[in-house]
Protein backbone atom coordinates (compact mmCIF):
# COMPACT_ATOMS: atom_id res chain seq x y z
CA UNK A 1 144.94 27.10 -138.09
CA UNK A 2 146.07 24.26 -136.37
CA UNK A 3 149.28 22.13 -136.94
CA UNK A 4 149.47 18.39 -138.16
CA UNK A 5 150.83 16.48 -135.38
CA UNK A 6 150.67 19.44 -133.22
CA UNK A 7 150.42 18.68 -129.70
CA UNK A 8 149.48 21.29 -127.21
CA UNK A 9 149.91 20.93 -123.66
CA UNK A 10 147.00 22.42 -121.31
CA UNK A 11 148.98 23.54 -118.20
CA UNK A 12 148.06 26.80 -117.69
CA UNK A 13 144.82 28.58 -117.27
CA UNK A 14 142.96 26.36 -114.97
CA UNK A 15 140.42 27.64 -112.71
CA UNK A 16 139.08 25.20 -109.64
CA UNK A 17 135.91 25.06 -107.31
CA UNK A 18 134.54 22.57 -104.83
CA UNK A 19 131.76 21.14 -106.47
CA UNK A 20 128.99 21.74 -103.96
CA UNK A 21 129.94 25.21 -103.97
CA UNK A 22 129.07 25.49 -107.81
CA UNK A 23 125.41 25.82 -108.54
CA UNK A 24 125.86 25.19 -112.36
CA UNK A 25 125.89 21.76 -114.29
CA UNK A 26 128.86 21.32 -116.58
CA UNK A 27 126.58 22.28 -119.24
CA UNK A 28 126.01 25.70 -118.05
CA UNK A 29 129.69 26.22 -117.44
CA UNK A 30 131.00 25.62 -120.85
CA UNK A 31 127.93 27.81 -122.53
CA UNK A 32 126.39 30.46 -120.91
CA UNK A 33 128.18 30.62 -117.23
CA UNK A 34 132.21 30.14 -117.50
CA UNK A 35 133.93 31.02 -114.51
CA UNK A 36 136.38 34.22 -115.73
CA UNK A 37 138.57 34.86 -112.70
CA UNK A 38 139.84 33.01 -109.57
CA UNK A 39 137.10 34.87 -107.31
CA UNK A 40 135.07 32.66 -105.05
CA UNK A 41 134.27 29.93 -104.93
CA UNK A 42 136.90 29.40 -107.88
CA UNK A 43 140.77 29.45 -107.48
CA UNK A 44 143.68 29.37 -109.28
CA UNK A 45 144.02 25.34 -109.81
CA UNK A 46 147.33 23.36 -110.65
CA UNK A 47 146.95 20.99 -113.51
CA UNK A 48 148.74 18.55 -113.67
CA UNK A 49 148.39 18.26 -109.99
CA UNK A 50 145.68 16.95 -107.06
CA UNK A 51 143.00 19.12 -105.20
CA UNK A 52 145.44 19.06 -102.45
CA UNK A 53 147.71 20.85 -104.73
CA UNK A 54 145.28 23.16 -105.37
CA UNK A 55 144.01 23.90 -101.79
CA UNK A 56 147.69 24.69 -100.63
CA UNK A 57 148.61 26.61 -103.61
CA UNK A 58 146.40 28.74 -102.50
CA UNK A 59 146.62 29.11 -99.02
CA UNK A 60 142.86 27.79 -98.34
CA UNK A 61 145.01 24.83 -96.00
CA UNK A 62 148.28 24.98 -94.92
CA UNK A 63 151.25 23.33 -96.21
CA UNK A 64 150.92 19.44 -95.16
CA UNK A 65 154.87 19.14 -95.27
CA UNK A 66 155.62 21.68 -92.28
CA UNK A 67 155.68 21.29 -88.60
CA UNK A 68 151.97 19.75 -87.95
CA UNK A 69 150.29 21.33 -90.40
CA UNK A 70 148.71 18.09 -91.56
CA UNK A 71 146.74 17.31 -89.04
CA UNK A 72 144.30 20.31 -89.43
CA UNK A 73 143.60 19.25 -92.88
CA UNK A 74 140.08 17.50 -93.10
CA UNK A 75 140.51 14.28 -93.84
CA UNK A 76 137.88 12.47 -96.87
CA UNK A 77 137.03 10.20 -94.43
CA UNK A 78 135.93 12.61 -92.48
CA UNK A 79 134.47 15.11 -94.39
CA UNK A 80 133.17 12.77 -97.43
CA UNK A 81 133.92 12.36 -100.90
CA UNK A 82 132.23 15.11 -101.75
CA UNK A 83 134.23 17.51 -99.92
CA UNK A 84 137.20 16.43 -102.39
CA UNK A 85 134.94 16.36 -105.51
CA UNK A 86 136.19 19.32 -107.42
CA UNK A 87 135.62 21.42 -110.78
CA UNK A 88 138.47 21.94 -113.09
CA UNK A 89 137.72 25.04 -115.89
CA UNK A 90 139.73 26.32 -118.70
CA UNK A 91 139.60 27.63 -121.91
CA UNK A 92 141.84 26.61 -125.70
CA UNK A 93 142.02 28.22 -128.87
CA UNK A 94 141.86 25.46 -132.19
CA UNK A 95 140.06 26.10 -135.40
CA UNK A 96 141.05 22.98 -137.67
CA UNK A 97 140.79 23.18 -141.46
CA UNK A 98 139.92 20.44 -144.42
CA UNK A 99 140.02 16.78 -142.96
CA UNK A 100 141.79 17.96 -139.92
CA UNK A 101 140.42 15.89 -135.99
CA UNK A 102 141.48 16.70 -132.92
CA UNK A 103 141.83 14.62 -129.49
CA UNK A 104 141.54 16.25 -126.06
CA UNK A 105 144.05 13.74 -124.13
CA UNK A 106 144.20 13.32 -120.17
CA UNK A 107 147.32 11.14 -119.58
CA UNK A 108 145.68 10.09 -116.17
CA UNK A 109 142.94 10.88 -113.47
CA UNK A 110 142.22 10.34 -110.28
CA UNK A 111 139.55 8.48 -109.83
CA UNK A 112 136.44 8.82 -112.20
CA UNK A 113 135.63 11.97 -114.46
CA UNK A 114 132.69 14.36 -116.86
CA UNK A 115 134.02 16.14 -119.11
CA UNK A 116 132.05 18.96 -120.79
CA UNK A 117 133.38 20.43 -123.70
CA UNK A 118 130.92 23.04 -125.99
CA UNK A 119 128.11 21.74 -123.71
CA UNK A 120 129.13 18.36 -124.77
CA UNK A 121 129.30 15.55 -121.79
CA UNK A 122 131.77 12.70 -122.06
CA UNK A 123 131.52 10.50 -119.23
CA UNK A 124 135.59 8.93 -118.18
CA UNK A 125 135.77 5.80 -117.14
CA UNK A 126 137.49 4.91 -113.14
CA UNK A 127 140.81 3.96 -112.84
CA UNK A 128 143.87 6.56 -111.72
CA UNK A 129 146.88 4.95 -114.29
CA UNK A 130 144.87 4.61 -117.49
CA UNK A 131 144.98 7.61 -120.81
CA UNK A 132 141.78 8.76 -121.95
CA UNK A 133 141.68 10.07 -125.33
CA UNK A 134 138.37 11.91 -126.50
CA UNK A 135 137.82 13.00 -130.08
CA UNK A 136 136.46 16.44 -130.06
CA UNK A 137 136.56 17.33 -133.72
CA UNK A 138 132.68 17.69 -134.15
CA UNK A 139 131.98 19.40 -131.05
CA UNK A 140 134.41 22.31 -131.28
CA UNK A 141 133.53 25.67 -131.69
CA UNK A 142 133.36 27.35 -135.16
CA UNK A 143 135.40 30.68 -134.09
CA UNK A 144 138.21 28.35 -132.36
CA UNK A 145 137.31 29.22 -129.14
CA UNK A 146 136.30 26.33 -126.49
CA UNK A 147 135.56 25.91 -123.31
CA UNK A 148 136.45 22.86 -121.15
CA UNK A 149 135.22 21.59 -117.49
CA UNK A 150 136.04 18.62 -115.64
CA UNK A 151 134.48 17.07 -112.42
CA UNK A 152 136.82 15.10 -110.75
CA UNK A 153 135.79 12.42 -107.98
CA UNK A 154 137.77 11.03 -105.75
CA UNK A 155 138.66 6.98 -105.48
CA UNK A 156 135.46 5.15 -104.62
CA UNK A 157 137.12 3.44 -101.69
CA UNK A 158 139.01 6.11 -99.81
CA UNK A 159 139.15 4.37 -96.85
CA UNK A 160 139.98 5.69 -92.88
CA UNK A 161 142.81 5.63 -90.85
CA UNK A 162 143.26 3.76 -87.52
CA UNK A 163 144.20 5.63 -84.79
CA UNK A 164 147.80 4.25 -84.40
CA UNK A 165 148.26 4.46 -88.07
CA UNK A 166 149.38 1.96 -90.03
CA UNK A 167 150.66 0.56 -93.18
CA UNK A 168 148.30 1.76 -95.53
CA UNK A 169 145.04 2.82 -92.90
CA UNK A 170 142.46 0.03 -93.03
CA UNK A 171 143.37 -0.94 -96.17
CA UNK A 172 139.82 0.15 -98.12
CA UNK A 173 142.04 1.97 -100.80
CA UNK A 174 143.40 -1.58 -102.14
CA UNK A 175 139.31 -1.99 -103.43
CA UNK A 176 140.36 0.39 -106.05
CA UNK A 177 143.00 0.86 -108.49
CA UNK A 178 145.11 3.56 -107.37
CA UNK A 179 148.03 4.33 -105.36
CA UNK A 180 147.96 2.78 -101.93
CA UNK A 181 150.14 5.01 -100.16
CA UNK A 182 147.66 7.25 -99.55
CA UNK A 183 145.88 6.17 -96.59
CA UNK A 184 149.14 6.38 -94.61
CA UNK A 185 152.33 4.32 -93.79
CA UNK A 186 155.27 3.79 -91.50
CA UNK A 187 156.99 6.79 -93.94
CA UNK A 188 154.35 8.79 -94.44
CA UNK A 189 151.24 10.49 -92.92
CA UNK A 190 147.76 10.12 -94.89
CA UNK A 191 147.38 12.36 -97.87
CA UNK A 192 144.02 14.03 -97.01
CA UNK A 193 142.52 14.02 -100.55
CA UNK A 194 144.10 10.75 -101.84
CA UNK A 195 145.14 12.22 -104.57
CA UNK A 196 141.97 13.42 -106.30
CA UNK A 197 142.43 15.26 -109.48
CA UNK A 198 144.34 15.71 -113.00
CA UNK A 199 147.28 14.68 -111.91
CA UNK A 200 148.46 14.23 -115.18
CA UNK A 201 149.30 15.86 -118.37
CA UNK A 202 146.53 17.05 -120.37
CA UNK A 203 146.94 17.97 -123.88
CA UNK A 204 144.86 19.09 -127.06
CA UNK A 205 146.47 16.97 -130.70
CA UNK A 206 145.32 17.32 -133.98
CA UNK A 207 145.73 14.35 -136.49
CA UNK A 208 144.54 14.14 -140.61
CA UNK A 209 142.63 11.18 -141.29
CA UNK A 210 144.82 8.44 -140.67
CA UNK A 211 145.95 8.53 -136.68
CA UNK A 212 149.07 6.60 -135.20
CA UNK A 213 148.58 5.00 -131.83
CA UNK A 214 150.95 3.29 -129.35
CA UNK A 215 153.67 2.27 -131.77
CA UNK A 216 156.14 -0.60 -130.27
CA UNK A 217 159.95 -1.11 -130.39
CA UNK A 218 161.70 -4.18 -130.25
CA UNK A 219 165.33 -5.02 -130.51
CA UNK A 220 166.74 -8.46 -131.07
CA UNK A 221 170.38 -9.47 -130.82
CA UNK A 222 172.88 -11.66 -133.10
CA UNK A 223 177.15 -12.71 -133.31
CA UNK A 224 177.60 -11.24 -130.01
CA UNK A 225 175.54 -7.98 -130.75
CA UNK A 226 177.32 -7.33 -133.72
CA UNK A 227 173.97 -7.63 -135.52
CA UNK A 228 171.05 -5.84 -134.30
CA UNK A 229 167.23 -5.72 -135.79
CA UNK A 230 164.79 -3.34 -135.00
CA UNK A 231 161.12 -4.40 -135.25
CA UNK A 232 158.16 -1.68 -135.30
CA UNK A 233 154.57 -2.38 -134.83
CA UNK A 234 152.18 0.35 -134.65
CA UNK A 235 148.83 0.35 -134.37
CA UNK A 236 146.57 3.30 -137.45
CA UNK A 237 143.36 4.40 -137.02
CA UNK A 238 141.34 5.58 -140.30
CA UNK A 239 138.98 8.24 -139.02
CA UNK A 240 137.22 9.18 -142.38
CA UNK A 241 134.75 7.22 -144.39
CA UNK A 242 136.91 6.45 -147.56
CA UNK A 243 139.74 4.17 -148.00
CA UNK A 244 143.08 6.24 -147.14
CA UNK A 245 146.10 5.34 -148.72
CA UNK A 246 148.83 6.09 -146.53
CA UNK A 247 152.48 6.07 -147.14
CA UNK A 248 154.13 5.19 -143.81
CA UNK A 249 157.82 5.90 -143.09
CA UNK A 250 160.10 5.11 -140.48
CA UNK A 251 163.10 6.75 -139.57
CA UNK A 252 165.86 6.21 -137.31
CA UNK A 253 169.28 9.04 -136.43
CA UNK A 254 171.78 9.37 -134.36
CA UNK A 255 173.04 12.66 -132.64
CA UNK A 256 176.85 13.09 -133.26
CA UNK A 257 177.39 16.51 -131.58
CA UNK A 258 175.54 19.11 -131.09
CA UNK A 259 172.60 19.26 -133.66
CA UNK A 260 174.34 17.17 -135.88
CA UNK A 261 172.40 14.45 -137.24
CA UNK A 262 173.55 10.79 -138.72
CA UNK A 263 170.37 9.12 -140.93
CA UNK A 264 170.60 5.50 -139.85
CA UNK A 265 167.60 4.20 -141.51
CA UNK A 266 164.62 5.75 -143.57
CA UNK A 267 162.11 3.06 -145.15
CA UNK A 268 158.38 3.63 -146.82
CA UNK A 269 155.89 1.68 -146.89
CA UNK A 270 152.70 1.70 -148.26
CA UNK A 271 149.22 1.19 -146.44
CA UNK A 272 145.28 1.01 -147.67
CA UNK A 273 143.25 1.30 -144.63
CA UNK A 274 139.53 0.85 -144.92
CA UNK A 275 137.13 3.52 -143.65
CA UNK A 276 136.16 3.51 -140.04
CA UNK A 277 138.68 0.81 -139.50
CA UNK A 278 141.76 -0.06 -137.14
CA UNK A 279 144.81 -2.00 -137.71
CA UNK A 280 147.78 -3.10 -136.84
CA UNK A 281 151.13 -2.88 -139.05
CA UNK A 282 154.46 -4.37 -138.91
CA UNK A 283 157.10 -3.03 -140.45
CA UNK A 284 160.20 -4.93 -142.47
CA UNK A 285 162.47 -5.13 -139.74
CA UNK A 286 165.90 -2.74 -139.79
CA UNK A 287 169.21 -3.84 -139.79
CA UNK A 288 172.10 -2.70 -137.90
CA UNK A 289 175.69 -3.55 -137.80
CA UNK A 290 177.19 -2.81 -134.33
CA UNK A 291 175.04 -0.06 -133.30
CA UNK A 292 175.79 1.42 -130.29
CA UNK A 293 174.53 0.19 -127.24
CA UNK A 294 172.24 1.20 -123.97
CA UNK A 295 174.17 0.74 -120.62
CA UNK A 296 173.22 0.90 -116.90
CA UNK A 297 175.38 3.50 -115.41
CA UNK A 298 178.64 2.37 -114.74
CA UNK A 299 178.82 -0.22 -117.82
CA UNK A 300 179.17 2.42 -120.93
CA UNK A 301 177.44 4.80 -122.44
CA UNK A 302 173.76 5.75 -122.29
CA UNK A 303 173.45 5.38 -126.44
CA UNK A 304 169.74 6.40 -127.58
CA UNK A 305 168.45 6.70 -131.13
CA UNK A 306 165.87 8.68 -132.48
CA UNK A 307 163.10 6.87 -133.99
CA UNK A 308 160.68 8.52 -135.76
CA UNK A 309 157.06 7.44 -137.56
CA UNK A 310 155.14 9.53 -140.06
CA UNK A 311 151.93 9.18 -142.23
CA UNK A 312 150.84 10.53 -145.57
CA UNK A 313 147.47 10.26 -146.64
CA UNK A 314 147.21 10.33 -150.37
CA UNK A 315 145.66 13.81 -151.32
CA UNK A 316 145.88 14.93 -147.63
CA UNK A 317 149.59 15.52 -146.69
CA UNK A 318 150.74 14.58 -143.67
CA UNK A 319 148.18 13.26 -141.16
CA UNK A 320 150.35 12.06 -137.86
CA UNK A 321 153.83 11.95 -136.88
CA UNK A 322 154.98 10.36 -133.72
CA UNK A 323 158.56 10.24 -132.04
CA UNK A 324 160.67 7.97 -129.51
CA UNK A 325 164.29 7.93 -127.86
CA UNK A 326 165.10 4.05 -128.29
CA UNK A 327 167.97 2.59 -126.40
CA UNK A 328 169.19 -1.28 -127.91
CA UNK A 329 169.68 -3.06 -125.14
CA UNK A 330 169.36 -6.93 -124.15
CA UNK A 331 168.38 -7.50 -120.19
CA UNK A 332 168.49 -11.41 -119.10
CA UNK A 333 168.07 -12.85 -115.36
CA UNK A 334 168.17 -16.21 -114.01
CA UNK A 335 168.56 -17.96 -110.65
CA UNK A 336 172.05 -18.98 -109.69
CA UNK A 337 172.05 -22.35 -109.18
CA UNK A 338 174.48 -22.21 -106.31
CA UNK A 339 173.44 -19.43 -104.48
CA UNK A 340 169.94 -19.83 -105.34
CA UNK A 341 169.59 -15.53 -105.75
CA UNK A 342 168.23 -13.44 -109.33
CA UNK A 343 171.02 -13.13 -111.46
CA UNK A 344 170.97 -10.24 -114.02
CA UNK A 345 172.77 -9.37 -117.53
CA UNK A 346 172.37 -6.65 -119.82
CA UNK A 347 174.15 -6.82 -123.00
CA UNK A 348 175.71 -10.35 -122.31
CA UNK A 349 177.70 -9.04 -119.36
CA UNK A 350 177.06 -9.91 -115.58
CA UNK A 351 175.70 -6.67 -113.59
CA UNK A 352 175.64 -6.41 -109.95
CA UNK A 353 172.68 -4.29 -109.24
CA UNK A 354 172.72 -1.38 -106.53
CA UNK A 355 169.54 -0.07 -106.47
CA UNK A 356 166.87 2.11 -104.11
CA UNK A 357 163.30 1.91 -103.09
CA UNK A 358 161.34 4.60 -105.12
CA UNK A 359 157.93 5.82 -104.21
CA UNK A 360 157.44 9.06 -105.42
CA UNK A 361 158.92 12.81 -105.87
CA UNK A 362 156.07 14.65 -104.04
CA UNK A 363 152.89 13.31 -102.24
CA UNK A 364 150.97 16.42 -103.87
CA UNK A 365 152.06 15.16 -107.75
CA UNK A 366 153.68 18.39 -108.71
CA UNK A 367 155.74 16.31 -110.81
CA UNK A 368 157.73 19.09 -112.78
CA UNK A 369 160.46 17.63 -115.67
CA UNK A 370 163.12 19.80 -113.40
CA UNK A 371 162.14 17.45 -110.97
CA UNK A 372 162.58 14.24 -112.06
CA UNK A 373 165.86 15.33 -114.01
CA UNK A 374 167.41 16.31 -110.44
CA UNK A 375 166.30 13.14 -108.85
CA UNK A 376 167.37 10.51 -110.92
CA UNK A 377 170.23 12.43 -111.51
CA UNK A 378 171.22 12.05 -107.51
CA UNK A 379 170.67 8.40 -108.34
CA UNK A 380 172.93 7.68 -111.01
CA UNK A 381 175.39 10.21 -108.50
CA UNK A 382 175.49 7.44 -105.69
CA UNK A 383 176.27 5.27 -108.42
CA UNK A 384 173.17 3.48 -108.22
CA UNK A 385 172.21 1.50 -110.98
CA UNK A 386 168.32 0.56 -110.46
CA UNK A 387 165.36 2.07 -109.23
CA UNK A 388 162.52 0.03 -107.80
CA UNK A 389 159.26 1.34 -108.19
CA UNK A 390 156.77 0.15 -105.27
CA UNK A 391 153.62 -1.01 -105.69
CA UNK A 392 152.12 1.16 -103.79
CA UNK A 393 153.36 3.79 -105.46
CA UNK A 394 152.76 5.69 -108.52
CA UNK A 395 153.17 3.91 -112.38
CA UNK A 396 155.78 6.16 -112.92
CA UNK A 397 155.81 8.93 -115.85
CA UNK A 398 157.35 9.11 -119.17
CA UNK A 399 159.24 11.81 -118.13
CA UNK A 400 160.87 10.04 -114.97
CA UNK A 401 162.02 7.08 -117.59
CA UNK A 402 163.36 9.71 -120.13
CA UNK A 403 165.63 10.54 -117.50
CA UNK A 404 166.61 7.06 -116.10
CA UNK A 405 167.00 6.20 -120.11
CA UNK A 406 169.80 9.31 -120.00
CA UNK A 407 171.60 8.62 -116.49
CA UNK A 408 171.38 5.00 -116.71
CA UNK A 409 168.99 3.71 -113.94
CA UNK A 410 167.34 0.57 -114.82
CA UNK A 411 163.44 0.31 -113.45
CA UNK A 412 161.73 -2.56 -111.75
CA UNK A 413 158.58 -0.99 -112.17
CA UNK A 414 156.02 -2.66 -110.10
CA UNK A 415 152.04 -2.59 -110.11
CA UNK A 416 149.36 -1.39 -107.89
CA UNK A 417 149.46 -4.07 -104.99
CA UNK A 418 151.16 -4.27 -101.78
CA UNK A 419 151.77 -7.01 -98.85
CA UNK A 420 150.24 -4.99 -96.71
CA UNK A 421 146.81 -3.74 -98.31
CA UNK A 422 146.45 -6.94 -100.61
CA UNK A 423 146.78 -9.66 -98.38
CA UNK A 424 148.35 -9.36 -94.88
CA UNK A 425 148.75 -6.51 -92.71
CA UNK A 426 146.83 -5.27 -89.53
CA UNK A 427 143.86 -5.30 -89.65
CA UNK A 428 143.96 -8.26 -92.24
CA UNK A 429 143.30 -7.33 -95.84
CA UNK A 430 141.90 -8.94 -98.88
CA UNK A 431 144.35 -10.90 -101.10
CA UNK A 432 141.68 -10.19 -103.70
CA UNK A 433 141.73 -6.56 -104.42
CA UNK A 434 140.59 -4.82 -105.99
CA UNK A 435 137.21 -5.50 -106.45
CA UNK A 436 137.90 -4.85 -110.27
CA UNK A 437 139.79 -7.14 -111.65
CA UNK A 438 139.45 -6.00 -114.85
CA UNK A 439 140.03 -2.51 -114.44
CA UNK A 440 143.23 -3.86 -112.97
CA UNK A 441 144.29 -5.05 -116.02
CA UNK A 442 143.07 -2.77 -117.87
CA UNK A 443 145.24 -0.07 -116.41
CA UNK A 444 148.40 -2.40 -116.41
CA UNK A 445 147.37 -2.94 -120.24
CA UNK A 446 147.69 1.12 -120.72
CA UNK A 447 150.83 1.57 -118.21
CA UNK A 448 152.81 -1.04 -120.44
CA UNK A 449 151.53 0.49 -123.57
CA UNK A 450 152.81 3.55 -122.19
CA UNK A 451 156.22 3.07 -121.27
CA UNK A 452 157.28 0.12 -123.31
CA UNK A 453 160.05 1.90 -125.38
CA UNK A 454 162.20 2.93 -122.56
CA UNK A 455 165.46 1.31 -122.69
CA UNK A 456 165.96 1.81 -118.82
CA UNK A 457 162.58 -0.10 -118.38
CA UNK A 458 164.02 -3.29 -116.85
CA UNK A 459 161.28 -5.38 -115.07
């Protein structure tokens, strides 16, 4: 049976097809027809990862990163969306018990996705940086055994490339929101697929009746950091049709070597939520007296807490748990009056920031932890302090701000728009984009939501 607050990560497993090449509906291929080995037209697909990925993994197109190999890759605006439109398949074992739900959870897509599930069709919404969190308790299968299938379009706008090039191609990707790179720039040669796919981390949780969602920590300073509160807001969802009462705790410890714990702060609360209902709790703010504090590297030492949230449904047990690394830190910037440049602080002390241009790890998203942990570590090893994020770039993972929370790289972590794409640029492109202004914000809604906690989250 499954776990409370179990999350399982589906990484492995994945089968992948070109889409006109299947002669099934999703239906068909999570009932009767499931693909059961990588023989044509499936593959062996990477998830997380793009249908680039895929196709090079592989060997169906050459690696885009050697000699010229990237020019005989079809290009989508040559060959069509279609051509890029791709099946995902795989297959998860969960058999829940009593008032046990479960959530299938993609962390991103790119651009729009159906997902079947049982036979089941859930339709995702567009948008490459927003999470998409399906409940899937009712639709699971008895013995435990499911199948899944996703069919993954790429962006709407894909755009074409100019034939000298350019900063971004003709700029047709800023219509939609996700990363601009893609159609080419002065650094880089267009990414044939645009990064279609799951190019994020998908994962399978299972909840009681009472679910936690997108908790938020907040520090605020006093007598020259001497006095510190923490302040927790967290959002519970009541998924049965009675009134749960729910004991909510917060804790928050401190590693003092090795597995050695130090219990900070452990407080209970309690909480009547009505059926069917969502809200939003605060808890009584924490007190600390001079905790330890979060430094850029350079300034001190990268001090993180562990802060942890938990809640009990009366007559149920345990029914979520959720956990954070939390860094108390205090970032200020102002102009200088006299030199008229950004002035920055963190802490109450004046930092002179040495920082680099960040775009991505890999153009294919094979964005392993390993990786990120060796990058940012070569960051903090040229004694770099912050890392810009561009625009038209990726909104960077959890996984990349774990690591700048542990080497100390603070992250100006910038939004899907660029100069070039959104406003200026040859030819001359639309200061308006994209078309969706909503879905804009929608996805910069989600992104902050996401990554809010970080300590090393500066701008």
């Amino acid at each position: 049976m499954a776990e409370i607050g179990q999350k399982t990560l589906l990484d492995s497993g994945w089968l992948a097809a070109r889409s006109t090449d299947v002669q099934l509906t999703g239906t068909q291929l999570t009932t009767t027809h499931p693909p059961t080995s990588p023989t044509s037209p499936w593959m062996e697909a990477v998830v997380p990862g793009t249908v680039l990925a895929t196709l090079v993994e592989n060997k169906v197109v050459g690696d885009p990163f050697y000699g010229l190999e990237n020019e005989t890759i079809l290009d989508i605006a040559d060959s069509g969306r279609e051509y890029y439109t791709f099946w995902f398949f795989t297959k998860f074992q969960c058999k829940l018990s009593g008032a046990q739900h479960l959530d299938l959870n993609f962390r991103a897509i790119n651009y729009s996705a159906e997902v079947y599930l049982n036979g089941h069709k859930r339709v995702l919404p567009k948008g490459m940086f927003r999470r998409h969190s399906l409940e899937v308790t009712d639709i699971l299968n008895p013995d435990g055994s499911n199948l899944l299938a996703v069919l993954v379009h790429p962006p709407d706008h894909p755009g074409s490339i100019p034939p000298v090039g350019g900063q971004g191609g003709d700029h047709e990707i800023g219509k939609d929101v996700a990363t601009q790179y893609v159609e080419g720039w002065d650094w880089i040669a267009p990414v044939r697929d645009r990064n279609t796919g799951i190019w994020d981390e998908v994962s399978i949780s299972v909840t009681g009746p009472v679910k936690i969602i997108d908790p938020h920590l907040v520090s605020s300073f006093f007598d020259r950091y001497t006095r510190v509160y923490l302040h927790a807001t967290t959002e519970l969802e009541n998924r049965s049709s009675w009134v749960a009462e729910c004991s909510l705790n917060i804790q928050v410890t401190t590693e003092l070597e090795g597995s050695v714990s130090l219990m900070e702060h452990l407080k209970t609360q309690h909480v009547s939520i009505p059926p069917r209902a969502r809200i939003q709790y605060t808890f009584p703010q924490l007190f600390f007296y001079k905790p330890n504090l979060w430094w850029p590297n350079g300034m001190g030492k990268q001090s993180l807490y562990n802060v942890s949230i938990t809640v009990d449904v009366k007559g149920h047990g345990e029914s979520d748990s959720w956990g954070q690394l939390f860094g108390f830190r205090k970032i200020e910037s102002h102009i200088d009056c006299a030199t008229g440049g950004r002035l920055f602080k963190v802490n109450g002390q004046p930092i002179f920031i040495r920082g680099g241009n960040w775009i991505l790890s890999d153009c294919l998203l094979r964005l392993s932890k390993e990786r990120y942990k060796t990058d940012i570590k070569f960051h903090a090893d040229m004694n770099l302090n912050m890392i810009r994020c561009w625009g038209g770039g990726l909104a960077e993972r959890p996984e990349f701000y774990h690591y700048c929370d542990v080497y100390g790289l603070l992250v100006w972590q910038e939004f899907w728009i660029t100069g070039d794409v959104d406003g200026r640029g040859v030819p001359v492109s639309n200061p308006n984009g994209p078309l969706d202004h909503d879905l804009f914000m929608l996805c910069a809604r989600d992104t902050v939501k996401l990554l809010r906690n970080h300590p090393s989250l500066g701008l």
